[in-house]
N, C-alpha and C. Protein backbone atom coordinates (compact mmCIF):
# COMPACT_ATOMS: atom_id res chain seq x y z
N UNK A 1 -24.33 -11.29 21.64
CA UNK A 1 -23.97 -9.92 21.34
C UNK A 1 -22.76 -9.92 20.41
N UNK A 2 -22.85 -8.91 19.44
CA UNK A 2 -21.92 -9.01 18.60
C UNK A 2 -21.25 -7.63 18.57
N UNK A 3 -19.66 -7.76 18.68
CA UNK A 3 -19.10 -6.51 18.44
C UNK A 3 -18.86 -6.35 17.19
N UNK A 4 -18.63 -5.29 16.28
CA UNK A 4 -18.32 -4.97 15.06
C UNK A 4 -17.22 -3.55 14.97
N UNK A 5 -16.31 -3.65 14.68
CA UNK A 5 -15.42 -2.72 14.50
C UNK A 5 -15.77 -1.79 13.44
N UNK A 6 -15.60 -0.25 14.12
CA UNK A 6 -15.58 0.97 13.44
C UNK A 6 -17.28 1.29 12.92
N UNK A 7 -17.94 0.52 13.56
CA UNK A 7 -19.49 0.78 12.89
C UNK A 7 -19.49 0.09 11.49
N UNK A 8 -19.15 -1.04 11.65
CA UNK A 8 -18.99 -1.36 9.87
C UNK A 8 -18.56 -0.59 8.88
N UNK A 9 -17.74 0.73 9.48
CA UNK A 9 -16.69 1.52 8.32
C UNK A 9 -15.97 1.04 7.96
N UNK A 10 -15.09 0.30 8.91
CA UNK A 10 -13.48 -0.06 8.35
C UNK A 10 -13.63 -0.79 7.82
N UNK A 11 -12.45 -1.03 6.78
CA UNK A 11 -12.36 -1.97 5.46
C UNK A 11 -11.63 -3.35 6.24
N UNK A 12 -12.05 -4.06 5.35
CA UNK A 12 -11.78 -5.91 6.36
C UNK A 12 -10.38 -6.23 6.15
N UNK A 13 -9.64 -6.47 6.94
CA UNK A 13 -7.88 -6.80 7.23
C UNK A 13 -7.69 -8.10 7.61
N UNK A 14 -6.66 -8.41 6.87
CA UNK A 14 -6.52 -9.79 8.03
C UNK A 14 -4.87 -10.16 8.13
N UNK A 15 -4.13 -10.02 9.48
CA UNK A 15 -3.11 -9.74 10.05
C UNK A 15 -2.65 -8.12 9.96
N UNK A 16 -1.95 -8.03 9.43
CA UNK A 16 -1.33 -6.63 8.88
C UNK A 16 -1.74 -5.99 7.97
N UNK A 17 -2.46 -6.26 7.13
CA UNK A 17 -2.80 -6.23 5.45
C UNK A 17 -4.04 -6.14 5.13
N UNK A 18 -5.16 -5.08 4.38
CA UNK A 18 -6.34 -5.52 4.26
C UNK A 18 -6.19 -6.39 3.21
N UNK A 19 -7.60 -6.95 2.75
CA UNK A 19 -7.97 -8.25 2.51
C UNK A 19 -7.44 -8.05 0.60
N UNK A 20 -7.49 -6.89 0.01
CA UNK A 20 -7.34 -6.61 -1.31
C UNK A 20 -5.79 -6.76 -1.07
N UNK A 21 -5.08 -6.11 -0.48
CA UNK A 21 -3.54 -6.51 -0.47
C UNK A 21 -3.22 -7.76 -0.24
N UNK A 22 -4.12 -8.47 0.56
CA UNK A 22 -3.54 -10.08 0.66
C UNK A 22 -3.43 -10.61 -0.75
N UNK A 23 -5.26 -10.56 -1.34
CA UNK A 23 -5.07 -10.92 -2.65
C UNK A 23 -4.29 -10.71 -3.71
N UNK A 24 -3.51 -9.43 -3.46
CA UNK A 24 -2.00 -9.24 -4.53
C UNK A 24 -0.94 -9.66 -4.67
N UNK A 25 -0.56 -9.99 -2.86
CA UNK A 25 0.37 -10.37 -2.87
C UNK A 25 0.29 -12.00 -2.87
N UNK A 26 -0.76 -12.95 -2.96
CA UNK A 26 -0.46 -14.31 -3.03
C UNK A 26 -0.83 -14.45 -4.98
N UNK A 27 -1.24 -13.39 -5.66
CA UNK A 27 -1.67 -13.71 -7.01
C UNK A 27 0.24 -13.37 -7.48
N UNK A 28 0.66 -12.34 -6.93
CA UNK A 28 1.76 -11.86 -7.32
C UNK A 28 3.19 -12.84 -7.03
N UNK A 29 2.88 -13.76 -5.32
CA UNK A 29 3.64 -14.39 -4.91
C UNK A 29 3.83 -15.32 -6.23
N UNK A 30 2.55 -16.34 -6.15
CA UNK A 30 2.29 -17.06 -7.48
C UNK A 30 3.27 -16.97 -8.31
N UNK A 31 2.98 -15.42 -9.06
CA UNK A 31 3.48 -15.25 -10.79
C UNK A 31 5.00 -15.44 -10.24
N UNK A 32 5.42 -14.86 -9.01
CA UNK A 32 6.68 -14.80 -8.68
C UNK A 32 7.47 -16.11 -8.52
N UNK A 33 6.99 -17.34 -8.00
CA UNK A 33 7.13 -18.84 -7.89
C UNK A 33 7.32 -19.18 -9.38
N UNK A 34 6.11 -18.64 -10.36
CA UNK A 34 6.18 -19.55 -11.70
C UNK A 34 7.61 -18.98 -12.04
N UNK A 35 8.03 -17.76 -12.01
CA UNK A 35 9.19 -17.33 -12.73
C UNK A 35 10.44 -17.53 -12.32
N UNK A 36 10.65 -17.89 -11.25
CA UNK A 36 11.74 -18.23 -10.38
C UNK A 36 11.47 -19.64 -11.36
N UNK A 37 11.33 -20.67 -11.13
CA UNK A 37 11.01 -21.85 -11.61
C UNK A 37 10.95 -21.80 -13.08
N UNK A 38 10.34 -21.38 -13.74
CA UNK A 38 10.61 -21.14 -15.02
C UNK A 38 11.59 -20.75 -15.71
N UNK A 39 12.21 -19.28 -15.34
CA UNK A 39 13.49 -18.27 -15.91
C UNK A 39 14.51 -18.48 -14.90
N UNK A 40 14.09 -18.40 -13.80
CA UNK A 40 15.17 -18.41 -12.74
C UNK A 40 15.26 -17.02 -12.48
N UNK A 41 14.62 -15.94 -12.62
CA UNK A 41 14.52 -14.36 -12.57
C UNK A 41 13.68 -14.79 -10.56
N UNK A 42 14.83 -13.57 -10.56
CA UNK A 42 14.59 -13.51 -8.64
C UNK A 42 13.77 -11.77 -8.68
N UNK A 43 13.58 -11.47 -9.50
CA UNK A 43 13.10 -10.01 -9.56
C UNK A 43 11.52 -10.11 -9.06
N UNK A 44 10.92 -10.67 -9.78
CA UNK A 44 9.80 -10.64 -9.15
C UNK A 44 8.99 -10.72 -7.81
N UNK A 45 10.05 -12.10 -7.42
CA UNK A 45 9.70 -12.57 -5.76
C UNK A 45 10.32 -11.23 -4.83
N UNK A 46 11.75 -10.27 -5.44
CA UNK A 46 11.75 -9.20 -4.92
C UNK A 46 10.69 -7.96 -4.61
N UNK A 47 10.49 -8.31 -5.81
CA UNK A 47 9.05 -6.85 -6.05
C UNK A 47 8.11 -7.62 -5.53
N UNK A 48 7.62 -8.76 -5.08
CA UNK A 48 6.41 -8.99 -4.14
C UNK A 48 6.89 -8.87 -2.68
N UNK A 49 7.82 -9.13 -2.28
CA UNK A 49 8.29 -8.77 -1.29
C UNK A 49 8.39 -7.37 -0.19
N UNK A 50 8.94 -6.49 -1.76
CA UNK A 50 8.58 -4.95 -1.44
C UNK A 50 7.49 -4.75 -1.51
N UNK A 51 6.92 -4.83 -1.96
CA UNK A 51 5.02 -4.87 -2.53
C UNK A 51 4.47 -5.07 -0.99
N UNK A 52 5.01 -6.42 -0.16
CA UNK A 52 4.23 -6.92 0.52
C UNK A 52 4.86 -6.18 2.20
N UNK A 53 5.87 -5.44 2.38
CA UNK A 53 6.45 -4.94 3.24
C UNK A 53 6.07 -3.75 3.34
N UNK A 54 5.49 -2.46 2.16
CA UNK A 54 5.07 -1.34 1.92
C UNK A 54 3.86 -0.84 2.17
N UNK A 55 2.89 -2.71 2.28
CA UNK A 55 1.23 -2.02 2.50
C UNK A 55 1.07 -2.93 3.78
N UNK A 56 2.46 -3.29 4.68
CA UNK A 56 1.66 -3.31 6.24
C UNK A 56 0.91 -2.23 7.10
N UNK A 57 0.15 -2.34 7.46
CA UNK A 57 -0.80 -1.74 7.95
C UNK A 57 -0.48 -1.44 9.45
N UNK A 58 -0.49 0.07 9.98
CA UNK A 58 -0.59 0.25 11.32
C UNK A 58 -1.08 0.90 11.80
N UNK A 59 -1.89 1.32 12.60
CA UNK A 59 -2.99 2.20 12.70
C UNK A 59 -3.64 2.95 11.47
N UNK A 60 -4.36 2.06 10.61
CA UNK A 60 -4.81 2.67 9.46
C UNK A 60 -4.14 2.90 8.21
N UNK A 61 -2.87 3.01 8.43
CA UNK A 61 -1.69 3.80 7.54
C UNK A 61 -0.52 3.24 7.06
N UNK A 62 -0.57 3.02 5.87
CA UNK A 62 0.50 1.87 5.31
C UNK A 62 2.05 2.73 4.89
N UNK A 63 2.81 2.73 5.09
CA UNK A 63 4.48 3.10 4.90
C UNK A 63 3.68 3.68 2.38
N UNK A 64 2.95 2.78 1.75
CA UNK A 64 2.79 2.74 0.29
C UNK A 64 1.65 3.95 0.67
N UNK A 65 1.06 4.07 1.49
CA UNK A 65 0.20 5.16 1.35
C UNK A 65 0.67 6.84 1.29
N UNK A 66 1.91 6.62 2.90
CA UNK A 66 2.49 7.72 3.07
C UNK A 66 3.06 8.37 1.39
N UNK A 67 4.04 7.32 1.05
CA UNK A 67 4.67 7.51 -0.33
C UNK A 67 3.30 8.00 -1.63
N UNK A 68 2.55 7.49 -1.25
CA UNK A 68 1.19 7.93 -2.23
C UNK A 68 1.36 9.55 -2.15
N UNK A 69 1.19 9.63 -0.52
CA UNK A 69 -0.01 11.59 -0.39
C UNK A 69 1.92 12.14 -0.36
N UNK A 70 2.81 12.03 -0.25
CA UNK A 70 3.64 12.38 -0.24
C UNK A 70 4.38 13.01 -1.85
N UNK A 71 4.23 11.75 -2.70
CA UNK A 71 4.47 11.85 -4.42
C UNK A 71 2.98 12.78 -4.82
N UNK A 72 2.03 13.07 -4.51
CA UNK A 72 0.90 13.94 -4.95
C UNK A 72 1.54 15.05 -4.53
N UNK A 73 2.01 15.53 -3.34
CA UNK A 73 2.32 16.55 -2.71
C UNK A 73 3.19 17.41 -3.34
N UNK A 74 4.42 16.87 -3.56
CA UNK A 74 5.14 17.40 -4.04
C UNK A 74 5.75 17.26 -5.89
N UNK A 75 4.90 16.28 -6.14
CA UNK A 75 4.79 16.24 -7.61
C UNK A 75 3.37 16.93 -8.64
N UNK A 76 2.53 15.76 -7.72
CA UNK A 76 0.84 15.79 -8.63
C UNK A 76 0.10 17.11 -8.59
N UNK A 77 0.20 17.32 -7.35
CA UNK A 77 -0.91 18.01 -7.13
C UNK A 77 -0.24 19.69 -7.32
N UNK A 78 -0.80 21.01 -8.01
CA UNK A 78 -0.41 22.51 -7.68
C UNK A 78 -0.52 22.55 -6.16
N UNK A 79 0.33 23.36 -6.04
CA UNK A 79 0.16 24.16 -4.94
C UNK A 79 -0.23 26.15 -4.94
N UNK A 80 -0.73 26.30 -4.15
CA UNK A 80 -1.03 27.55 -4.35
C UNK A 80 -0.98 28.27 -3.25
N UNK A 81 0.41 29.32 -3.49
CA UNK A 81 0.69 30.38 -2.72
C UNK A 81 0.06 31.57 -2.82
N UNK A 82 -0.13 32.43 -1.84
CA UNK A 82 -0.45 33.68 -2.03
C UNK A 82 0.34 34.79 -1.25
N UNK A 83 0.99 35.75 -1.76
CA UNK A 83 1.63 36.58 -1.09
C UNK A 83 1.19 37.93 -0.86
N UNK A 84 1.02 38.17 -0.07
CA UNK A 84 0.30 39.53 0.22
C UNK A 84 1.82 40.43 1.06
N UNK A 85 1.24 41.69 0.83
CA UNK A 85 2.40 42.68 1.37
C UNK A 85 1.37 43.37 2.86
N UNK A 86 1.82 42.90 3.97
CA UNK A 86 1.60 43.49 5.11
C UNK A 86 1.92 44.64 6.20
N UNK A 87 1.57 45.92 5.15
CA UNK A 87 2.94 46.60 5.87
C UNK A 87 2.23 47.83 5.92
């Protein structure tokens, strides 16, 4: 018998991180190793770091996601009021 999580909805994770964020952050770790070693620039291994602290995963919902629907909210997206007089 085999269990399968979410009905085969959910997208595949592995530890904290789904599987597309792993792949960023070890392609990114990478570029970040060559440049430390190369230039001696610590910037990068920073920004994978943040990169890699922003899309832990916890119940579904990554800290980079919140910041996603949050920057739409109040930047991207109109909003639309309507004022009516109730009186």
């Amino acid at each position: 018998m085999y269990i399968y999580p979410d009905n085969l909805k959910s997208k595949a994770t592995l530890w904290l991180w789904q599987l597309r964020d792993i792949g960023v952050i070890g392609v990114c770790a990478l570029l970040s190793v060559l440049a430390l070693t190369q230039t001696g620039l610590f910037f990068p291994a920073v920004a994978t770091a943040v990169y890699a602290f922003l899309t832990i995963r916890v119940e579904d919902i990554s800290i980079l996601d919140f910041i996603r629907y949050a920057c739409e909210y109040f930047f991207l997206r109109q909003q639309f009021y309507e004022w009516r007089y109730m009186g």
